[in-house]
C-alpha atoms as a PDB file:
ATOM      1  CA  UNK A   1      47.819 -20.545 -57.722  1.00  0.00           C
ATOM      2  CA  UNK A   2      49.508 -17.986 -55.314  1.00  0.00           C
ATOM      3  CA  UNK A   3      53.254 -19.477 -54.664  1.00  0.00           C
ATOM      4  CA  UNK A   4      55.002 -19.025 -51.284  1.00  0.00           C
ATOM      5  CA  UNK A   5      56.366 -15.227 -50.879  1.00  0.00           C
ATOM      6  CA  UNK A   6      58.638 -14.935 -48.065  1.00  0.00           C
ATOM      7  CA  UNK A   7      57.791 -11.521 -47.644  1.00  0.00           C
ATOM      8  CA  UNK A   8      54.469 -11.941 -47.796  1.00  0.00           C
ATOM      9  CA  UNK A   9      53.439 -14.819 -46.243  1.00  0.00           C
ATOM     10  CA  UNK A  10      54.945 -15.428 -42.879  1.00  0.00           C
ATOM     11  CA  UNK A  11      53.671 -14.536 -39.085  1.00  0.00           C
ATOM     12  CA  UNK A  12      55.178 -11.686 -37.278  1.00  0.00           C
ATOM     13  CA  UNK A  13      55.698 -12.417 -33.465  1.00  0.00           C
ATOM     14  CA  UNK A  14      54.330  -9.956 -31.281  1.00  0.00           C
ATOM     15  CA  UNK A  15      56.283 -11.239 -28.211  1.00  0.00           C
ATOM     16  CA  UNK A  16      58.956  -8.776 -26.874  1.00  0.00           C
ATOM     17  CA  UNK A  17      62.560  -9.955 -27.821  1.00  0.00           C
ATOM     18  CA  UNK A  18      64.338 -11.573 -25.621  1.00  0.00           C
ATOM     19  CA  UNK A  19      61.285 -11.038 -22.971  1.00  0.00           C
ATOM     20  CA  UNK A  20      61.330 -13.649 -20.149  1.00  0.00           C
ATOM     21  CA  UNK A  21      57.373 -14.476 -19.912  1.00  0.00           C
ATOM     22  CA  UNK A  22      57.952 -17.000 -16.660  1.00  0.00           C
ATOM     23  CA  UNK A  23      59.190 -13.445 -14.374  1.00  0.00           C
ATOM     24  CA  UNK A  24      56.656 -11.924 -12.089  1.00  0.00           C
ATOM     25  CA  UNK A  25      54.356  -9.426 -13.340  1.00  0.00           C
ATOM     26  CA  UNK A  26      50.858  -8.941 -15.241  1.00  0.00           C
ATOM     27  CA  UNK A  27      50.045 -10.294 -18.453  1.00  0.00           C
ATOM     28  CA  UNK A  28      46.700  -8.970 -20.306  1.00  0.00           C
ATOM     29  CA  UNK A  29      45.898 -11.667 -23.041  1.00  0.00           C
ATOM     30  CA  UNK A  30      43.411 -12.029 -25.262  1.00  0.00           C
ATOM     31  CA  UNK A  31      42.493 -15.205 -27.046  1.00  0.00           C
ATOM     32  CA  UNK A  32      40.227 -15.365 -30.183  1.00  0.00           C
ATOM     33  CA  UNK A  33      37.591 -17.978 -31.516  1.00  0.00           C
ATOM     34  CA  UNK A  34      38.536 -19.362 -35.282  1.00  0.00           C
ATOM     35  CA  UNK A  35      37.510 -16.788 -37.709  1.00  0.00           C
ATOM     36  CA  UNK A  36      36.246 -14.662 -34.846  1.00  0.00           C
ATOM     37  CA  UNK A  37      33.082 -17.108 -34.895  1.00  0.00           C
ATOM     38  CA  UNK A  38      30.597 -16.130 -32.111  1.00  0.00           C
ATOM     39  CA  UNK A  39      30.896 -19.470 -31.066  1.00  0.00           C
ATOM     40  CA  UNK A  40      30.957 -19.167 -27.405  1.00  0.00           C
ATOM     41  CA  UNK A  41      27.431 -16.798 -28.111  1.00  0.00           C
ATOM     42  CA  UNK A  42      26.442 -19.704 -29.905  1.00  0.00           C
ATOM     43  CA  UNK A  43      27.079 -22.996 -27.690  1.00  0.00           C
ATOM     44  CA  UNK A  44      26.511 -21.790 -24.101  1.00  0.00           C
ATOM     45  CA  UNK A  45      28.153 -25.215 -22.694  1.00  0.00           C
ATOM     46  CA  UNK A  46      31.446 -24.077 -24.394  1.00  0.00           C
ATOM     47  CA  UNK A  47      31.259 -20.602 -22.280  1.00  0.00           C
ATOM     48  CA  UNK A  48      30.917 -22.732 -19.387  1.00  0.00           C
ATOM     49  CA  UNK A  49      34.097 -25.167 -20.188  1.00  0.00           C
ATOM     50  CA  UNK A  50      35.590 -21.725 -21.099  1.00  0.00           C
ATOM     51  CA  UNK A  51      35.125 -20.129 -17.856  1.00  0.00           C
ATOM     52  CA  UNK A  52      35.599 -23.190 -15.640  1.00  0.00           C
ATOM     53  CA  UNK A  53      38.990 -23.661 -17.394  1.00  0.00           C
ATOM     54  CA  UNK A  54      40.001 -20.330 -17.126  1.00  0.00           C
ATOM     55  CA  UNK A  55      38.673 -20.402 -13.003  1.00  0.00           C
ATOM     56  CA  UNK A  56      41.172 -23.327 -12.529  1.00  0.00           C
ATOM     57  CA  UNK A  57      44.239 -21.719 -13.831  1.00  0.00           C
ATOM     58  CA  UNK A  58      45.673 -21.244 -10.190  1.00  0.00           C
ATOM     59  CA  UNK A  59      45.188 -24.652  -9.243  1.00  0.00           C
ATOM     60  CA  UNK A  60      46.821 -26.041 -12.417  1.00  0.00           C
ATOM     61  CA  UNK A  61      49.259 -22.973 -12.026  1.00  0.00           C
ATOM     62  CA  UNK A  62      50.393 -22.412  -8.063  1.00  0.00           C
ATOM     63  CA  UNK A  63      52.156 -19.533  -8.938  1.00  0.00           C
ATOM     64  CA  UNK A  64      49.382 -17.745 -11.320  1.00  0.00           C
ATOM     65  CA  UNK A  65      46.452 -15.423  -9.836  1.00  0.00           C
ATOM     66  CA  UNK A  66      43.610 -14.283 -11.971  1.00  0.00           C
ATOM     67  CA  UNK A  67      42.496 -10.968 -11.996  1.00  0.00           C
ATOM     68  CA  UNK A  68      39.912  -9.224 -14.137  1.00  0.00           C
ATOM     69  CA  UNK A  69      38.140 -11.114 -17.089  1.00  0.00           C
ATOM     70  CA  UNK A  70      35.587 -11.580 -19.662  1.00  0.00           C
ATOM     71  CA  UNK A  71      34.210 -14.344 -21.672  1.00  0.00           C
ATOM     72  CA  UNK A  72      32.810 -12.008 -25.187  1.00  0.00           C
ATOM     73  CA  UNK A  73      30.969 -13.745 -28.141  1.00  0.00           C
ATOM     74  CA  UNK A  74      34.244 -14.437 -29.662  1.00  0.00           C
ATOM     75  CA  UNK A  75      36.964 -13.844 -27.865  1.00  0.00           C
ATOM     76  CA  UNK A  76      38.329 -13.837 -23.888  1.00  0.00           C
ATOM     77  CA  UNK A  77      40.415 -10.915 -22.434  1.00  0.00           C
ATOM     78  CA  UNK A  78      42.063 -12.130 -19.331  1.00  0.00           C
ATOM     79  CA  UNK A  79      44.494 -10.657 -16.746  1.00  0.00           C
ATOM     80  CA  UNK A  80      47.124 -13.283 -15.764  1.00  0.00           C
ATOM     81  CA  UNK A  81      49.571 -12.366 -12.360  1.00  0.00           C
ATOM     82  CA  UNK A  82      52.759 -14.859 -12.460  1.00  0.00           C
ATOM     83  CA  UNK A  83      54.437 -14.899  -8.945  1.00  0.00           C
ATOM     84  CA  UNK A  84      58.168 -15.981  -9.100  1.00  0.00           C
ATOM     85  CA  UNK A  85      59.802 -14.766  -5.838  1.00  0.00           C
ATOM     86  CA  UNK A  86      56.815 -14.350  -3.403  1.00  0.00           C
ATOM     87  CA  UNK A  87      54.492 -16.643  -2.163  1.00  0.00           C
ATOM     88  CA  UNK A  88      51.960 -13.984  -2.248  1.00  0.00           C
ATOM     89  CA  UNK A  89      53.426 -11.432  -4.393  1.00  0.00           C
ATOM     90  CA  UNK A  90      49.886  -9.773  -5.025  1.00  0.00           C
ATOM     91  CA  UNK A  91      48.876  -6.996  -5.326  1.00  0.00           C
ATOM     92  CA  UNK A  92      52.298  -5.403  -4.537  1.00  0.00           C
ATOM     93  CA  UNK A  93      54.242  -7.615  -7.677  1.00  0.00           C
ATOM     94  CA  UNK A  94      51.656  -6.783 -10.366  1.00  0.00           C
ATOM     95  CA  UNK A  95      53.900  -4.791 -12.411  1.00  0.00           C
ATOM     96  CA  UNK A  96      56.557  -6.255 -14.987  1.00  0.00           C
ATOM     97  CA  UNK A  97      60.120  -5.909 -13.365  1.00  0.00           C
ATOM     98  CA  UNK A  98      63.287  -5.505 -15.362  1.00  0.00           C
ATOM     99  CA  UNK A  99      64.654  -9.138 -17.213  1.00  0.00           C
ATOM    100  CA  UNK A 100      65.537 -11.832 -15.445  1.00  0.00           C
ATOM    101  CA  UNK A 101      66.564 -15.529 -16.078  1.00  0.00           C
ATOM    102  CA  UNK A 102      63.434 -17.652 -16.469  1.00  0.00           C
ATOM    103  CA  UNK A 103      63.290 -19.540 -12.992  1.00  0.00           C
ATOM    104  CA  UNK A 104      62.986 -23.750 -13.102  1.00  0.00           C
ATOM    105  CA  UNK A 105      59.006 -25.008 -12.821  1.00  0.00           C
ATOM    106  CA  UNK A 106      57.762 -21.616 -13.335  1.00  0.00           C
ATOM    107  CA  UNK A 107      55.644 -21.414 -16.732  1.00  0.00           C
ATOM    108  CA  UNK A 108      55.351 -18.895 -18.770  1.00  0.00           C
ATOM    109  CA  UNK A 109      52.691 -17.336 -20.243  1.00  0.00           C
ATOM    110  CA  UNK A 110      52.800 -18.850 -23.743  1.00  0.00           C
ATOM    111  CA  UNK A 111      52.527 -22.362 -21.598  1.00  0.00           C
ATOM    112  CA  UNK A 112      49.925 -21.116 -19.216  1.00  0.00           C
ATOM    113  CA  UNK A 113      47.578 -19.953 -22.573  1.00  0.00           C
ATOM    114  CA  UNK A 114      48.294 -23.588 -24.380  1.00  0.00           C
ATOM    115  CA  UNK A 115      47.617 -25.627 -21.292  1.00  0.00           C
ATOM    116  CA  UNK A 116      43.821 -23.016 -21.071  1.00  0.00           C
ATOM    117  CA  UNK A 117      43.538 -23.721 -24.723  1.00  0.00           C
ATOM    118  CA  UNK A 118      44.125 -27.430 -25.043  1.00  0.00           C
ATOM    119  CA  UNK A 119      41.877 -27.816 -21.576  1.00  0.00           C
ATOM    120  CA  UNK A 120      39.275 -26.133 -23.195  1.00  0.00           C
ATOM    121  CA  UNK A 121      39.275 -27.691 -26.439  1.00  0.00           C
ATOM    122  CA  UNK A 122      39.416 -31.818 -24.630  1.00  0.00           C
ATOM    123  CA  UNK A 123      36.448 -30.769 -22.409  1.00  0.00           C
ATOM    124  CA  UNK A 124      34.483 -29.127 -25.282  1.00  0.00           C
ATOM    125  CA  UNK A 125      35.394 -31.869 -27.429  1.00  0.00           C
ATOM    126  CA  UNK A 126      33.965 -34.609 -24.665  1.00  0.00           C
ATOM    127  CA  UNK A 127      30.497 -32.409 -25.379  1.00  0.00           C
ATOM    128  CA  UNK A 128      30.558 -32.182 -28.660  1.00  0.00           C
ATOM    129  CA  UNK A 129      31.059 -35.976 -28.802  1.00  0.00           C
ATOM    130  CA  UNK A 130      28.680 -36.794 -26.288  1.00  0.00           C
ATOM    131  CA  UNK A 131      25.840 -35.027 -27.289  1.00  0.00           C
ATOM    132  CA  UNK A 132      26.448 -35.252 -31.053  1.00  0.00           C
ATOM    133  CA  UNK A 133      26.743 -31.709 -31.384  1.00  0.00           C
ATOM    134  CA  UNK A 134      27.487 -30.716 -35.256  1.00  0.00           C
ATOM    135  CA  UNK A 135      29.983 -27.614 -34.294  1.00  0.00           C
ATOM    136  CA  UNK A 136      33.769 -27.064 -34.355  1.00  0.00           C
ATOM    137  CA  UNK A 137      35.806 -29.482 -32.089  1.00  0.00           C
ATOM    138  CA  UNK A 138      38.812 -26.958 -32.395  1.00  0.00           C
ATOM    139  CA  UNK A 139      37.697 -23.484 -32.094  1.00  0.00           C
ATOM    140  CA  UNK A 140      41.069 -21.147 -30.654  1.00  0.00           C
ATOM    141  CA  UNK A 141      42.473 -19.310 -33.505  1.00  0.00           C
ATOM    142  CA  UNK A 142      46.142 -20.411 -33.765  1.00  0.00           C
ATOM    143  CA  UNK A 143      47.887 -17.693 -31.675  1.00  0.00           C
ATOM    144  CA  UNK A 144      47.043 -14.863 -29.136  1.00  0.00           C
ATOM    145  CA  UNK A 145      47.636 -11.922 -28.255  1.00  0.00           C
ATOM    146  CA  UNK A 146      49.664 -10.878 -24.950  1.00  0.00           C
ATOM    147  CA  UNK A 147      50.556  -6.900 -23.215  1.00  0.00           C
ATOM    148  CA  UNK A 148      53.017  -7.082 -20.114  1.00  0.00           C
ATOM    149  CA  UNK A 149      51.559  -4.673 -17.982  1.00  0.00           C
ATOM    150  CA  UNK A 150      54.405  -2.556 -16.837  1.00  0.00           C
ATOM    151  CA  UNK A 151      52.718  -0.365 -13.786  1.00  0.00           C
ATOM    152  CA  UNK A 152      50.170   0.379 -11.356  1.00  0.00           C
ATOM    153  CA  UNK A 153      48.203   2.953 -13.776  1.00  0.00           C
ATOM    154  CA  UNK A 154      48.201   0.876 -16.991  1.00  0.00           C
ATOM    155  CA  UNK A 155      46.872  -2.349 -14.752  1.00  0.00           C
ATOM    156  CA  UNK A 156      43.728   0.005 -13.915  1.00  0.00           C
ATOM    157  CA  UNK A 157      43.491   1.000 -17.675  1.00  0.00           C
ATOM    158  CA  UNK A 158      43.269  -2.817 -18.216  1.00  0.00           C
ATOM    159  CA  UNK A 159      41.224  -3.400 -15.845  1.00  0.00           C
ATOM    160  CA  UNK A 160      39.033  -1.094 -16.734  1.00  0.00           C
ATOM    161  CA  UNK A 161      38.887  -2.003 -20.483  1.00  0.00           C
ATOM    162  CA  UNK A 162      38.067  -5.776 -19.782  1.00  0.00           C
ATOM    163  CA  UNK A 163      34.929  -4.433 -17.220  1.00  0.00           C
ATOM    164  CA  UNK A 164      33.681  -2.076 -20.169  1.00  0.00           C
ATOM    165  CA  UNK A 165      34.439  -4.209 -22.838  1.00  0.00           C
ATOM    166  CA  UNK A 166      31.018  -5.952 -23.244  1.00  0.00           C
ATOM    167  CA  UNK A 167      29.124  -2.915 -22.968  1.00  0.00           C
ATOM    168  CA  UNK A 168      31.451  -1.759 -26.304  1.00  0.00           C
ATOM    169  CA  UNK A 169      30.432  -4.777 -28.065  1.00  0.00           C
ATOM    170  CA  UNK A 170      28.575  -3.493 -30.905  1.00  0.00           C
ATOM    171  CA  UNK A 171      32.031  -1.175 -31.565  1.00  0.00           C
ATOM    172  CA  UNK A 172      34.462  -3.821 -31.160  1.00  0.00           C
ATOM    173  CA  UNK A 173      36.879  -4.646 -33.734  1.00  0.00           C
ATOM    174  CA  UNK A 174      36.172  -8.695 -32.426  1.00  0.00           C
ATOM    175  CA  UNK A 175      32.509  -8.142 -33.449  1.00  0.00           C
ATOM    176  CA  UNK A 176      31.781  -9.751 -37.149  1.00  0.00           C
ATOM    177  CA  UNK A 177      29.152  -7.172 -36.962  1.00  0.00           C
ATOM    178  CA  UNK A 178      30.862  -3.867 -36.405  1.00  0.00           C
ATOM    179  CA  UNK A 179      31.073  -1.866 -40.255  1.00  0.00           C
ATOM    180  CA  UNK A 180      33.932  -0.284 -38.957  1.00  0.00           C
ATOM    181  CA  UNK A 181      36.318  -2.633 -37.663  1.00  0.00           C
ATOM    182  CA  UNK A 182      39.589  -1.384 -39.158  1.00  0.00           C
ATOM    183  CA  UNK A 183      38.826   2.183 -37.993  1.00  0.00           C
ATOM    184  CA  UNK A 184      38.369   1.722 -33.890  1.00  0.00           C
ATOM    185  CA  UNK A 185      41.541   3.928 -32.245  1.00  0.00           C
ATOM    186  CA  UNK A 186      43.851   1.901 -30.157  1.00  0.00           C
ATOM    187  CA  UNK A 187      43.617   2.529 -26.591  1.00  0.00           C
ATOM    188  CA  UNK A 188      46.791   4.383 -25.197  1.00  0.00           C
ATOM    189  CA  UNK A 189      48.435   1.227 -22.967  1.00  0.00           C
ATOM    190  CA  UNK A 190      47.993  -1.094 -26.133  1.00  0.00           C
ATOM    191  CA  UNK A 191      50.745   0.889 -28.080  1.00  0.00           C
END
């Protein structure tokens, strides 16, 4: 029996120190199925809850506008705009500004992504209940990953990455399929 290791066994966060996630900008996130299971290849009525629930982010979230996304076999990559100061502040506030003091009532992204995930999950659950459906009531891994997209250029990289990204699917590191998983070069703005 493997005992506890300190060292060994405890999560690293991947959130910027000290990082206010409620200020304006553009957040790229990505959001994985458990064990990378293909289950949103697999149950077409969970895509749907999936994509409804990501559609009605803005109207859960005022100050949140959606921008690029895609729904993969096992994973979502989404592009989340928070708008703090502005009651438009898109296109022109899509880029990360220096710190500032998280503002009252405005989420951040970690609560934006729970709220998505725990929608998803009640609504999928309903189904799954409903129609007696022998799958996985609880299907988000745990955690997921987030980028602050800090200018104009690296928004178009991101862009451009989610557009492409199901026509890379048989090379992505999220495919169970792909031999090579651990070898696929990070893309320049990920670093």
């Amino acid at each position: 029996m493997n005992r506890y290791n300190p060292d060994i066994h405890h999560r690293h966060s991947i959130r910027l120190k000290g990082y206010d996630y409620s200020q304006t900008g553009a957040y790229f996130v990505t959001l994985c199925a458990v064990d990378r299971s293909c289950y949103f290849e697999q149950f077409l009525e969970l895509r749907q809850i999936i994509d409804e629930q990501w559609r009605n982010i803005p109207s859960r979230f005022s100050n949140v506008i959606l921008d690029e996304y895609v729904i993969m076999p096992n994973h979502l990559h989404g592009i989340l705009v928070i708008r703090r100061d502005t009651p438009c502040g898109y296109p022109d506030e899509t880029v990360a500004p220096a710190n500032r003091m998280p503002a009252r009532g405005v989420p951040t992204v970690g609560e934006i992504v729970g709220a998505f995930k725990s929608l998803c999950i009640n609504a999928w659950l309903k189904v799954v209940k409903t129609e007696q459906i022998n799958a996985r009531a609880k299907f988000w891994q745990a955690n997921y990953y987030e980028h602050v997209i800090r200018n104009e250029g690296e928004m178009e990289c991101v862009r451009e990455y989610i557009i492409n990204n199901p026509l890379q699917w048989e090379l992505d590191r999220e495919n169970p399929a792909f031999e090579g998983r651990n070898k696929q070069p990070t893309e320049k703005w990920m670093v």
